[in-house]
C-alpha atoms as a PDB file:
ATOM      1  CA  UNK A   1      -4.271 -26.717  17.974  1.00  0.00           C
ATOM      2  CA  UNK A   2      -0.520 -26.637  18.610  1.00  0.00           C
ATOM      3  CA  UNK A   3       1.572 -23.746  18.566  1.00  0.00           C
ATOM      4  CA  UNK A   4       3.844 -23.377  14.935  1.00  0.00           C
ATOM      5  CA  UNK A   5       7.366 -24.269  14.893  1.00  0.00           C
ATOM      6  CA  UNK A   6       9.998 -24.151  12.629  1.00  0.00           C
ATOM      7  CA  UNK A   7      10.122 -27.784  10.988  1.00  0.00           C
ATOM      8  CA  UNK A   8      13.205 -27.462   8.169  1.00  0.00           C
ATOM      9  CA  UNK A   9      15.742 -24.725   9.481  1.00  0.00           C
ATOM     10  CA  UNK A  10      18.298 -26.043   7.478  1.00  0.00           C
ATOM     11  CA  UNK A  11      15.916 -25.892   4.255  1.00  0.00           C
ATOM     12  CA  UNK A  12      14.713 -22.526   5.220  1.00  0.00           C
ATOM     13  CA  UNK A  13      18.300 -21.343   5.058  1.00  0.00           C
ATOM     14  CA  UNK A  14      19.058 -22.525   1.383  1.00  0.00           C
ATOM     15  CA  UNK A  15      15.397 -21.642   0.802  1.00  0.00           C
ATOM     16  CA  UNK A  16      16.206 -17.852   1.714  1.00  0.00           C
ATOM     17  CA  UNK A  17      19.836 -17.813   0.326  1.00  0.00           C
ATOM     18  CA  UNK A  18      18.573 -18.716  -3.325  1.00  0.00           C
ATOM     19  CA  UNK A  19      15.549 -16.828  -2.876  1.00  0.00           C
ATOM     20  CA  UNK A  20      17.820 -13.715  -2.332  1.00  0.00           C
ATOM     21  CA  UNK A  21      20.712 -14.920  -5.268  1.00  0.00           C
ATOM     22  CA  UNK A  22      17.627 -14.437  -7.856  1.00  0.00           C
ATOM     23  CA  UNK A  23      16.558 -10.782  -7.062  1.00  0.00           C
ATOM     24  CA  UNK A  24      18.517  -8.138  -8.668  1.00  0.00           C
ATOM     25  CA  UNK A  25      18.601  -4.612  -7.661  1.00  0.00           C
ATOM     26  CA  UNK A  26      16.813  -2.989 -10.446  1.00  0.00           C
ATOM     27  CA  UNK A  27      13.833  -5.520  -9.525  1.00  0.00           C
ATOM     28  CA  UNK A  28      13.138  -4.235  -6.560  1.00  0.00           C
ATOM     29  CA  UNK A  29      14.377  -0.296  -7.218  1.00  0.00           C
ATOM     30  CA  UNK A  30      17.789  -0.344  -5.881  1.00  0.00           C
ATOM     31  CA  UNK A  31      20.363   1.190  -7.217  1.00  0.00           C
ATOM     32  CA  UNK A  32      23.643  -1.129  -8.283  1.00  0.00           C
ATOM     33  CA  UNK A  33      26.232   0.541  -6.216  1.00  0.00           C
ATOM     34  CA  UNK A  34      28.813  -1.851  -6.490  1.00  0.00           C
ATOM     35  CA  UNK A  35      30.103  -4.697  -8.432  1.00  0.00           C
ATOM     36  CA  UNK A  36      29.038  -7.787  -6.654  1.00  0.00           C
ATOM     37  CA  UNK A  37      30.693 -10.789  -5.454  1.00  0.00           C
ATOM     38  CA  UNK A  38      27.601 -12.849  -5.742  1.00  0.00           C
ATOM     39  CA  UNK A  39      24.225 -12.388  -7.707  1.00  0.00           C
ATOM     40  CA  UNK A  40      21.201 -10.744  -6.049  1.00  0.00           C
ATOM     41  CA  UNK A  41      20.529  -8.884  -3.095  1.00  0.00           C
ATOM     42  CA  UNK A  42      22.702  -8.373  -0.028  1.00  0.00           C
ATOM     43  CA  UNK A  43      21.525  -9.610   3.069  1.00  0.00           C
ATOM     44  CA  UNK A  44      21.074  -6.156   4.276  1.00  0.00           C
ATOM     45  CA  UNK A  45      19.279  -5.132   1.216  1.00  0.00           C
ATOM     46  CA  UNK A  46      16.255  -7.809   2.419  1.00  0.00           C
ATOM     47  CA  UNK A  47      15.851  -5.973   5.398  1.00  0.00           C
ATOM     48  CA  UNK A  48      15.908  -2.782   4.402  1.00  0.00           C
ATOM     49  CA  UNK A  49      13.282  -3.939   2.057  1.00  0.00           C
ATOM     50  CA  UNK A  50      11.087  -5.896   4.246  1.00  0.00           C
ATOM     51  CA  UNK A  51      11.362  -3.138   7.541  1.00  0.00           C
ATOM     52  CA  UNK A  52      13.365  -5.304   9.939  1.00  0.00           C
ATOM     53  CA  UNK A  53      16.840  -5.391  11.160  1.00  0.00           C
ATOM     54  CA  UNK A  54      19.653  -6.840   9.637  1.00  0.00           C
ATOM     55  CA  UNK A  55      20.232  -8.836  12.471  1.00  0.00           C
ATOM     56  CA  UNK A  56      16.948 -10.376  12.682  1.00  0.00           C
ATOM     57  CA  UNK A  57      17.163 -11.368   8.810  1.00  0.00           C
ATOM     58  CA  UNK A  58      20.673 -12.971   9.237  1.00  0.00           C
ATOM     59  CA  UNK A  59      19.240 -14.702  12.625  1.00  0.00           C
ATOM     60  CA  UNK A  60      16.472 -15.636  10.283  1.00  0.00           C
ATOM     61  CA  UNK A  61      18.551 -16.874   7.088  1.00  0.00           C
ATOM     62  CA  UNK A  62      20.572 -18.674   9.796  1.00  0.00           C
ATOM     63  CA  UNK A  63      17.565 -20.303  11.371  1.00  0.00           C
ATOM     64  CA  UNK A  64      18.348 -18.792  14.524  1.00  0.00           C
ATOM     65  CA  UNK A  65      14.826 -16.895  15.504  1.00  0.00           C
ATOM     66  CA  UNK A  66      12.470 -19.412  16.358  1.00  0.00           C
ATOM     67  CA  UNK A  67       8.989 -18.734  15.158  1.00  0.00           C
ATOM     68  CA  UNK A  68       8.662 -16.304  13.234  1.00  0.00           C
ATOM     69  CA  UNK A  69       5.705 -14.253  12.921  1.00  0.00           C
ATOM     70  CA  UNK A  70       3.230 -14.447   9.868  1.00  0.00           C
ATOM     71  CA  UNK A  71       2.928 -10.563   9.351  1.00  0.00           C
ATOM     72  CA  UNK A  72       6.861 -10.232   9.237  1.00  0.00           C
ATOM     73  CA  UNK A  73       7.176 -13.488   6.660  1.00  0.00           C
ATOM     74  CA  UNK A  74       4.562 -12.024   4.498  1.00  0.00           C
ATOM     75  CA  UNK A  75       7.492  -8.721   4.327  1.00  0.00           C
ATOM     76  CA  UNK A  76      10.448 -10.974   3.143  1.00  0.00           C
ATOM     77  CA  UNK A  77       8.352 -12.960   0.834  1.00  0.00           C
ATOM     78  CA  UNK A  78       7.098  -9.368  -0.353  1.00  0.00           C
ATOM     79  CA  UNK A  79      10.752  -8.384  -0.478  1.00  0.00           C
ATOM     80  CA  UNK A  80      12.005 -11.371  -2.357  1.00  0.00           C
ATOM     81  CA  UNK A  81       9.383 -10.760  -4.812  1.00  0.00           C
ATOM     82  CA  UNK A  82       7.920 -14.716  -4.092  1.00  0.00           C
ATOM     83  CA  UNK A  83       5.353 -16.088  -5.801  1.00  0.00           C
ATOM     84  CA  UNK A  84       2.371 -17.082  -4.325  1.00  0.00           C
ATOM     85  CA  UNK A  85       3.678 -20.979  -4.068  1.00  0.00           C
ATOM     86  CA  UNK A  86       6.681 -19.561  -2.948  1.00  0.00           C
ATOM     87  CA  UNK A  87       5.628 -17.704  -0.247  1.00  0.00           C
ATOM     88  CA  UNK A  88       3.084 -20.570   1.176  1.00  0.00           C
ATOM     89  CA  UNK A  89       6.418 -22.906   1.677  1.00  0.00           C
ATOM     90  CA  UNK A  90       8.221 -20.217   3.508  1.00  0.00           C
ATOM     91  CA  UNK A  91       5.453 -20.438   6.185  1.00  0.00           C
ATOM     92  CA  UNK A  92       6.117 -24.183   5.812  1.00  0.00           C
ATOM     93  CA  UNK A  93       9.572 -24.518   6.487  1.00  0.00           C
ATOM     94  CA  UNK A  94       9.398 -21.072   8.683  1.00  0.00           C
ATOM     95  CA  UNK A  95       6.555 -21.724  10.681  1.00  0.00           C
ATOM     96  CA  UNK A  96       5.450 -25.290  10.296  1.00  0.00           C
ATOM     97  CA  UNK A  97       1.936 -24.225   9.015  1.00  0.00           C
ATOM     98  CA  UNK A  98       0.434 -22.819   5.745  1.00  0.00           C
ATOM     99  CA  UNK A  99       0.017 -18.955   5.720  1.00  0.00           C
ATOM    100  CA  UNK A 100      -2.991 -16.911   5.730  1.00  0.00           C
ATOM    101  CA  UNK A 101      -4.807 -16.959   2.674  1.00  0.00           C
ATOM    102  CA  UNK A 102      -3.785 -13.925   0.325  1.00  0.00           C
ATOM    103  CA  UNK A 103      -6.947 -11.525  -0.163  1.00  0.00           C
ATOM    104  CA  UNK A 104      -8.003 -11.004  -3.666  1.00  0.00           C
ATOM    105  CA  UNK A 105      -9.623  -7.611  -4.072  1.00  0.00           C
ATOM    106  CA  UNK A 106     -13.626  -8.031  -5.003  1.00  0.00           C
ATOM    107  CA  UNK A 107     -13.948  -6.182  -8.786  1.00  0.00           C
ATOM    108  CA  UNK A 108     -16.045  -2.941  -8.349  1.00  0.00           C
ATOM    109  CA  UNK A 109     -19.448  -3.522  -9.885  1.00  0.00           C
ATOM    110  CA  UNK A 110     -19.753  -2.788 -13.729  1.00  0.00           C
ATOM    111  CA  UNK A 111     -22.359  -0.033 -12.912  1.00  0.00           C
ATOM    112  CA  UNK A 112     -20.234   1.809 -10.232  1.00  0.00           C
ATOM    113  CA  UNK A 113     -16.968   1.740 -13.156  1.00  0.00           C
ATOM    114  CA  UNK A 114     -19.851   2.929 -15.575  1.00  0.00           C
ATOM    115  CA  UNK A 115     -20.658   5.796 -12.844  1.00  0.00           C
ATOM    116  CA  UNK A 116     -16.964   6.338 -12.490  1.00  0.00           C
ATOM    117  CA  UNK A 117     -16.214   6.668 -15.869  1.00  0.00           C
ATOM    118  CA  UNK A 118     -19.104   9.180 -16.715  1.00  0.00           C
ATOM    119  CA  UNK A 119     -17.261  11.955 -14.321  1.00  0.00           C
ATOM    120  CA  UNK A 120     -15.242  12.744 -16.815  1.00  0.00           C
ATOM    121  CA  UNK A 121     -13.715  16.287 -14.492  1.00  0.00           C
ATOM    122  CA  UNK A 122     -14.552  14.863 -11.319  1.00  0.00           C
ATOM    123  CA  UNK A 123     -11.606  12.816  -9.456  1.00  0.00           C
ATOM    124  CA  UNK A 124     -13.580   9.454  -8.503  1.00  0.00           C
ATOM    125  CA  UNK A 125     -12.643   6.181  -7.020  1.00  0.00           C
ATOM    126  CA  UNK A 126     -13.466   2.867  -5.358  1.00  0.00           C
ATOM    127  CA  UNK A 127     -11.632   1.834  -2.376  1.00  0.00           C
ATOM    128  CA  UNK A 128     -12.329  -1.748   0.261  1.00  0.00           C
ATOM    129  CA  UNK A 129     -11.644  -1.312   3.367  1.00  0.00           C
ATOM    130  CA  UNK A 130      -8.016  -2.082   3.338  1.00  0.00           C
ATOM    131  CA  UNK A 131      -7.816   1.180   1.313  1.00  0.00           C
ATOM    132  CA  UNK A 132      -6.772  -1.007  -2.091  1.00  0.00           C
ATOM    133  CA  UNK A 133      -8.278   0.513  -5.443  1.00  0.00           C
ATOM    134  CA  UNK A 134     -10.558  -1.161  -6.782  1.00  0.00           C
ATOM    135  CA  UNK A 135     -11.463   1.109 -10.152  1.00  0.00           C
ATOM    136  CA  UNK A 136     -10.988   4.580 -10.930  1.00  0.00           C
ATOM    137  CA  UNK A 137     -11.448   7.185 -13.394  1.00  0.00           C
ATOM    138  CA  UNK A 138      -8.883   9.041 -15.858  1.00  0.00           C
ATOM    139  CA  UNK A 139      -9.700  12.270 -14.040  1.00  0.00           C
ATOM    140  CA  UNK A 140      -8.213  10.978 -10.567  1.00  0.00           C
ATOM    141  CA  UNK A 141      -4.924   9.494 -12.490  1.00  0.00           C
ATOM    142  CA  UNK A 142      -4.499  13.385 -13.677  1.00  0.00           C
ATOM    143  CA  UNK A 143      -5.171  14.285 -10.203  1.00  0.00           C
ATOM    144  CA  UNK A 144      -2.378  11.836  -8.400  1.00  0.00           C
ATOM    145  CA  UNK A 145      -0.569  10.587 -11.630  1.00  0.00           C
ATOM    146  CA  UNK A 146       0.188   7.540 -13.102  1.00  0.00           C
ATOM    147  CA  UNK A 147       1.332   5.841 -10.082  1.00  0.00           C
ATOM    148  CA  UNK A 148      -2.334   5.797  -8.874  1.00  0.00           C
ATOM    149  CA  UNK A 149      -3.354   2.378 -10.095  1.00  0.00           C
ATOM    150  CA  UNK A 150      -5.999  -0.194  -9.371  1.00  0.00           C
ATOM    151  CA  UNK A 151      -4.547  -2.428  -7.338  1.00  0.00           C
ATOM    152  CA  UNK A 152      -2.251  -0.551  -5.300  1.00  0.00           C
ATOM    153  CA  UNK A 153      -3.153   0.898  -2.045  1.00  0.00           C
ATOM    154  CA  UNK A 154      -3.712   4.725  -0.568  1.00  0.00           C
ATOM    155  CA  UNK A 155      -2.564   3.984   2.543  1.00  0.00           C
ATOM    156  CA  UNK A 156       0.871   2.984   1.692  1.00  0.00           C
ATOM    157  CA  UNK A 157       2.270   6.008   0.187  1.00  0.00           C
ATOM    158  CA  UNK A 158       0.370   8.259   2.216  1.00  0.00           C
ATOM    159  CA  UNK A 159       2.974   6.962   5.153  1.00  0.00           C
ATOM    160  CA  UNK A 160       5.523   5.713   3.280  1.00  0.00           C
ATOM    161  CA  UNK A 161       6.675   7.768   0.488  1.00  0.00           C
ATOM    162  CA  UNK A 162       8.496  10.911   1.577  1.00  0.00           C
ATOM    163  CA  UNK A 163       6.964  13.011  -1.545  1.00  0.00           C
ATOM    164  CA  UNK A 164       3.324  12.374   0.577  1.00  0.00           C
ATOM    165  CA  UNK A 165       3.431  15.289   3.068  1.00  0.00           C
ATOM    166  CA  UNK A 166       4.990  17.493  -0.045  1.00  0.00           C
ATOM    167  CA  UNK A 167       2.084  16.931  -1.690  1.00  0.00           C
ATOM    168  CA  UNK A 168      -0.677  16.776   0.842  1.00  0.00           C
ATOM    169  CA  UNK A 169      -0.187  20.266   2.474  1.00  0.00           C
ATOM    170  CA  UNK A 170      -2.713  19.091   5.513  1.00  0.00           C
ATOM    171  CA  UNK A 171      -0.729  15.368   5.499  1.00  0.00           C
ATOM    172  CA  UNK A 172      -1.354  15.508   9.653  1.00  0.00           C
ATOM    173  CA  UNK A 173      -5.215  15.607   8.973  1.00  0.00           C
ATOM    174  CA  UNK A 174      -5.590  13.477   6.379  1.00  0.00           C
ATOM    175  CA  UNK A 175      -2.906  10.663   7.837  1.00  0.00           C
ATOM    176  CA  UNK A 176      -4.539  10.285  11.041  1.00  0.00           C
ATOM    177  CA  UNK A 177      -7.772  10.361   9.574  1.00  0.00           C
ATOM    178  CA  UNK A 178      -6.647   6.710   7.628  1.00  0.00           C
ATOM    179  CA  UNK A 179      -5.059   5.625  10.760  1.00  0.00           C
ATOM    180  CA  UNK A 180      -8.711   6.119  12.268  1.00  0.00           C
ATOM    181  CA  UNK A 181     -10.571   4.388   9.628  1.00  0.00           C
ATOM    182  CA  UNK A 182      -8.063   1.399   9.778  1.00  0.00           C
ATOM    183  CA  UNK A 183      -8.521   0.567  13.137  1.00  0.00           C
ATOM    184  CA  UNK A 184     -12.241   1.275  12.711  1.00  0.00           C
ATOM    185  CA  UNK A 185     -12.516  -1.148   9.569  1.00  0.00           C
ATOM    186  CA  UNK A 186     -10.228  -3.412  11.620  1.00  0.00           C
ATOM    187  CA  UNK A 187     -12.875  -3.476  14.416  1.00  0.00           C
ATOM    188  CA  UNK A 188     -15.167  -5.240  11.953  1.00  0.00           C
ATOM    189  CA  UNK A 189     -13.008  -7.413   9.638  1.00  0.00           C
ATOM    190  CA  UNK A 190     -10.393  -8.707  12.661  1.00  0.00           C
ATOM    191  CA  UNK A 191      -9.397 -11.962  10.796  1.00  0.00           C
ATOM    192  CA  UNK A 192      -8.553 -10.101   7.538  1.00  0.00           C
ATOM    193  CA  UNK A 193      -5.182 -11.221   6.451  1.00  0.00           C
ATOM    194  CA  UNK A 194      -3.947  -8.643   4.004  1.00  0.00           C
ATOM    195  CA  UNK A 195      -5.503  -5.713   6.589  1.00  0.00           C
ATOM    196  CA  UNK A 196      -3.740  -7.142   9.483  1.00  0.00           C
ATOM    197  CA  UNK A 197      -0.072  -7.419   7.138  1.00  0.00           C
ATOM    198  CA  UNK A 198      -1.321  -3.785   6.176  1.00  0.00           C
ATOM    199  CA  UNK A 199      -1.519  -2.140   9.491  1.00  0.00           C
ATOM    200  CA  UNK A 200       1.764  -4.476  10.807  1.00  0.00           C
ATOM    201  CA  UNK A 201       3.754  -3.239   8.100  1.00  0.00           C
ATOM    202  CA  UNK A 202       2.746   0.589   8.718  1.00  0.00           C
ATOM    203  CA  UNK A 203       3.242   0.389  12.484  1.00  0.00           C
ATOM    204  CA  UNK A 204       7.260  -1.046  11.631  1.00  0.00           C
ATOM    205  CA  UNK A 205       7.641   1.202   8.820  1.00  0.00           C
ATOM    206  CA  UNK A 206       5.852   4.842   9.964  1.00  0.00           C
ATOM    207  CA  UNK A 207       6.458   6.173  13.658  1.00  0.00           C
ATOM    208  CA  UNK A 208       3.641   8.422  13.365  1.00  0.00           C
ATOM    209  CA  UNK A 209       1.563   5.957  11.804  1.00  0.00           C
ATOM    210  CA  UNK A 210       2.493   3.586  15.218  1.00  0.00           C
ATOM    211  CA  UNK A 211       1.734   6.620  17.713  1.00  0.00           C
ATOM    212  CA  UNK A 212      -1.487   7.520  16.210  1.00  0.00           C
ATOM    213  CA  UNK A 213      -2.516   3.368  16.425  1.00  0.00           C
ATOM    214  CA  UNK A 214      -1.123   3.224  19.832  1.00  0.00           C
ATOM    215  CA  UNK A 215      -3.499   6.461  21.020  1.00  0.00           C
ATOM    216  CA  UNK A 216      -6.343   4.176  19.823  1.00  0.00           C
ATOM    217  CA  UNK A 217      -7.298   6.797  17.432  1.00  0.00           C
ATOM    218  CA  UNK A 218     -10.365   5.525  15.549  1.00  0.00           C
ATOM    219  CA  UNK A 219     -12.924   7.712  13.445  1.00  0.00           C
ATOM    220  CA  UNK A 220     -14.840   7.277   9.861  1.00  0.00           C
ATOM    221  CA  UNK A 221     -14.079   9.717   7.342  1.00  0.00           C
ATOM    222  CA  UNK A 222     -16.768  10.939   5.169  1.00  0.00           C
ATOM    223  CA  UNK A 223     -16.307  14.424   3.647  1.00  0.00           C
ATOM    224  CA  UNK A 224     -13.853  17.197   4.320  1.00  0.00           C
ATOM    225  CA  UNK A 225     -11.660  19.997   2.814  1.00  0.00           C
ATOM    226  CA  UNK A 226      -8.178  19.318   1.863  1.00  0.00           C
ATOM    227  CA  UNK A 227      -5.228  21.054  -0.440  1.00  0.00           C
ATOM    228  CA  UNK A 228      -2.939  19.485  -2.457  1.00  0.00           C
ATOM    229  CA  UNK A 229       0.481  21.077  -3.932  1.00  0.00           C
ATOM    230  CA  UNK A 230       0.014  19.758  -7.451  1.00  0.00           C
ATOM    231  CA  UNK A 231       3.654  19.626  -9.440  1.00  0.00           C
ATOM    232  CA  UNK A 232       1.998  21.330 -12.201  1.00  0.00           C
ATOM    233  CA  UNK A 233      -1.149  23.289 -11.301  1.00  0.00           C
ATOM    234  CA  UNK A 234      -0.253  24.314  -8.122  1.00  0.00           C
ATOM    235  CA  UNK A 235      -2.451  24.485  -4.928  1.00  0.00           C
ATOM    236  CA  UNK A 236      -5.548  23.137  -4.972  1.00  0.00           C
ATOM    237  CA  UNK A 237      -7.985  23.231  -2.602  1.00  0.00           C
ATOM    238  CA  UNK A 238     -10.857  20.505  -2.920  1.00  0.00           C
ATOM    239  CA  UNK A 239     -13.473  19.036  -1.616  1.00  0.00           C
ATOM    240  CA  UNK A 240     -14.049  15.473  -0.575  1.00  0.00           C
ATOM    241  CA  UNK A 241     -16.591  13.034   0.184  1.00  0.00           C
ATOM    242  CA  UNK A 242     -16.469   9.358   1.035  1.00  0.00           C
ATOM    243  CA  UNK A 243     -19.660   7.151   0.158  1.00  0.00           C
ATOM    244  CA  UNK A 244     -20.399   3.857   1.021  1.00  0.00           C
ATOM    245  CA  UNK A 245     -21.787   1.430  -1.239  1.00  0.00           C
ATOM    246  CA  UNK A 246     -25.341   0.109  -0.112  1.00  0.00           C
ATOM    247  CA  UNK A 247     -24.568  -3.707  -1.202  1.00  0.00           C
ATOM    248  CA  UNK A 248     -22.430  -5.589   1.348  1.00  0.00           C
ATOM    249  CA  UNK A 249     -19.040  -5.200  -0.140  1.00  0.00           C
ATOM    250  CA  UNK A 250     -18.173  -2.332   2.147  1.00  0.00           C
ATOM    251  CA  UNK A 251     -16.874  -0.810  -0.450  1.00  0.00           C
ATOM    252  CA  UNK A 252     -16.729   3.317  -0.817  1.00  0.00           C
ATOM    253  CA  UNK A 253     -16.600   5.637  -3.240  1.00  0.00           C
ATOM    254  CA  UNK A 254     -14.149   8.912  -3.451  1.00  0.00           C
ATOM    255  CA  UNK A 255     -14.851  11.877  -5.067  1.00  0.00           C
ATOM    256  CA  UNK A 256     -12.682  14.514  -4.979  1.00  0.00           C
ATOM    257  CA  UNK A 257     -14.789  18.236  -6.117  1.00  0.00           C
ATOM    258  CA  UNK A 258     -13.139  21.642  -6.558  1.00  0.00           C
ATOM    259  CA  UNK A 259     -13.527  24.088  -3.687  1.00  0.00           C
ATOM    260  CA  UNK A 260     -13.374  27.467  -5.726  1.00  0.00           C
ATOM    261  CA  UNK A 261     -13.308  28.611  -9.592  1.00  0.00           C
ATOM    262  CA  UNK A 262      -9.548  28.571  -9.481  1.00  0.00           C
ATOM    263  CA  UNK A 263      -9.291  25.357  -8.316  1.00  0.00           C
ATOM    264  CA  UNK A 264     -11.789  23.734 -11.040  1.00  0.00           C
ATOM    265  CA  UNK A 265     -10.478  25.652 -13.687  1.00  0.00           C
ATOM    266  CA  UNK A 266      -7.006  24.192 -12.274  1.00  0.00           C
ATOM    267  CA  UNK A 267      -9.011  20.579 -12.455  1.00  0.00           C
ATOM    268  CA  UNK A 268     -10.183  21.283 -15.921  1.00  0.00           C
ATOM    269  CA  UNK A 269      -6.525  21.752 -17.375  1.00  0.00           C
ATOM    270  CA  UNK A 270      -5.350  18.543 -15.508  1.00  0.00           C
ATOM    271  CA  UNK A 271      -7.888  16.245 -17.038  1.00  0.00           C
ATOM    272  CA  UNK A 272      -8.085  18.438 -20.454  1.00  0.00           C
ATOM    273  CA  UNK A 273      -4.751  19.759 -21.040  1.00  0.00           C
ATOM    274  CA  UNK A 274      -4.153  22.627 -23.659  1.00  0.00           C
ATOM    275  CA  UNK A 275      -3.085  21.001 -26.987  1.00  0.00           C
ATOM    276  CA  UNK A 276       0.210  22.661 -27.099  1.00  0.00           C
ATOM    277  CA  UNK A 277       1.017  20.927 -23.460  1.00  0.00           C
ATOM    278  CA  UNK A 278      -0.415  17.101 -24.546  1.00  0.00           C
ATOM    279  CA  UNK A 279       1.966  14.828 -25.365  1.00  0.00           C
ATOM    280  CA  UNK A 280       2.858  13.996 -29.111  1.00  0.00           C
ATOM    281  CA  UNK A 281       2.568  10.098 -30.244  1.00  0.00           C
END
């Protein structure tokens, strides 16, 4: 098979330039500093979005970088917000060949949500093994908050987000124990697309994330002790175990249990709030 090559550098510039004149700030969470002399993003906005340097992205707007890798595409078309169409012709006019296909989580099984759903204290979710969420239950939104959705993934914020090692009082533990399981579940699904953009994006993005995948570290986490510092109940120390399910998917199951009466009465108020402190419709 040959090797991809750029085929339309010329196309790929207008491609990116309009691509970039349709995103506004506020679509992608920056702030608007400055009036603008043209609409959308600034060229240096795209990289800061997509982890690369601003020279690379003008090189690459200018069609001045040869081949481009898939992983790194994948980031601008993430930063430019591109549809699915969208992004597949960037890899054609980029790369010369079609990208690799976009994973689409597997649904957690109806009896695993039912399971989920009948811990109605207890923290409890379903991860792949790209660490995306699959299902959860109300009790782990009160636990991490709103921003814990299905659909997004743990590993992200746990490298990415400065508020993570505010919040995860042993963040060295628990990061390197996700940089383990990566390159563990990485072992055993090496052609997965959205696992290898995962991992590439972390390695640009995280510097401890890159030295703990460059010491090979590799482990599988099943249970453990860890403490949060929750914004409104405090410390919490808990207990948690890691499950996998028994049918193929290799899909696992969190559950996050207090370690101590303060910490489950601290649970209890989370998921059942006093009705002074719930919020009025």
């Amino acid at each position: 098979m040959p090797a991809p090559r750029a085929t339309n550098r010329p196309e790929l510039s207008a491609f990116l330039r309009a691509m970039r004149a349709r995103v506004q700030p506020d679509d992608v969470g920056l702030p608007e500093m400055s009036r603008r002399r043209t609409p959308g993003l600034r060229r240096q906005e795209v990289a800061q979005l997509a982890a690369v340097s601003i020279d690379w992205y003008i090189r690459l707007e200018q069609g001045r970088v040869g081949v481009p890798g898939a992983a790194v595409l994948d980031s601008v078309a993430e930063a430019l917000k591109l549809t699915e169409a969208e992004r597949h012709h960037l890899h054609l006019i980029a790369r010369g060949e079609a990208p690799p296909r976009q994973h689409v989580p597997a649904p957690a099984s109806p009896s695993l949500r039912t399971l989920l759903h009948s811990m109605p204290t207890t923290p409890a979710w379903i991860l792949d093994f790209r660490f995306d969420v699959l299902a959860h239950n109300a009790a782990a939104v009160a636990l991490f908050g709103p921003g814990f959705a299905i659909g997004t993934n743990t590993a992200e914020p746990l490298f990415l987000d400065p508020g993570a090692r505010a919040f995860q009082l042993d963040w060295t533990r628990i990061a390197r124990e996700h940089v383990g399981n990566l390159r563990a579940n990485l072992t055993r699904h090496p052609d997965d697309p959205r696992l290898k953009t995962l991992i590439a994006g972390l390695r640009r993005q995280s510097t401890d994330f890159a030295a703990w995948w460059d010491d090979q570290t590799v482990q599988e986490r099943t249970n453990g002790t860890k403490r949060l510092l929750h914004p409104t109940a405090g410390v919490l120390t808990l207990r948690y175990d890691v499950l996998a399910v028994q049918d193929g998917s290799e899909q696992r199951l969190s559950v996050i249990t207090p370690a101590g009466a303060d910490t489950e009465n601290a649970l209890r108020s989370l998921v059942f709030p006093p009705l002074g402190l719930r919020a009025v419709n």
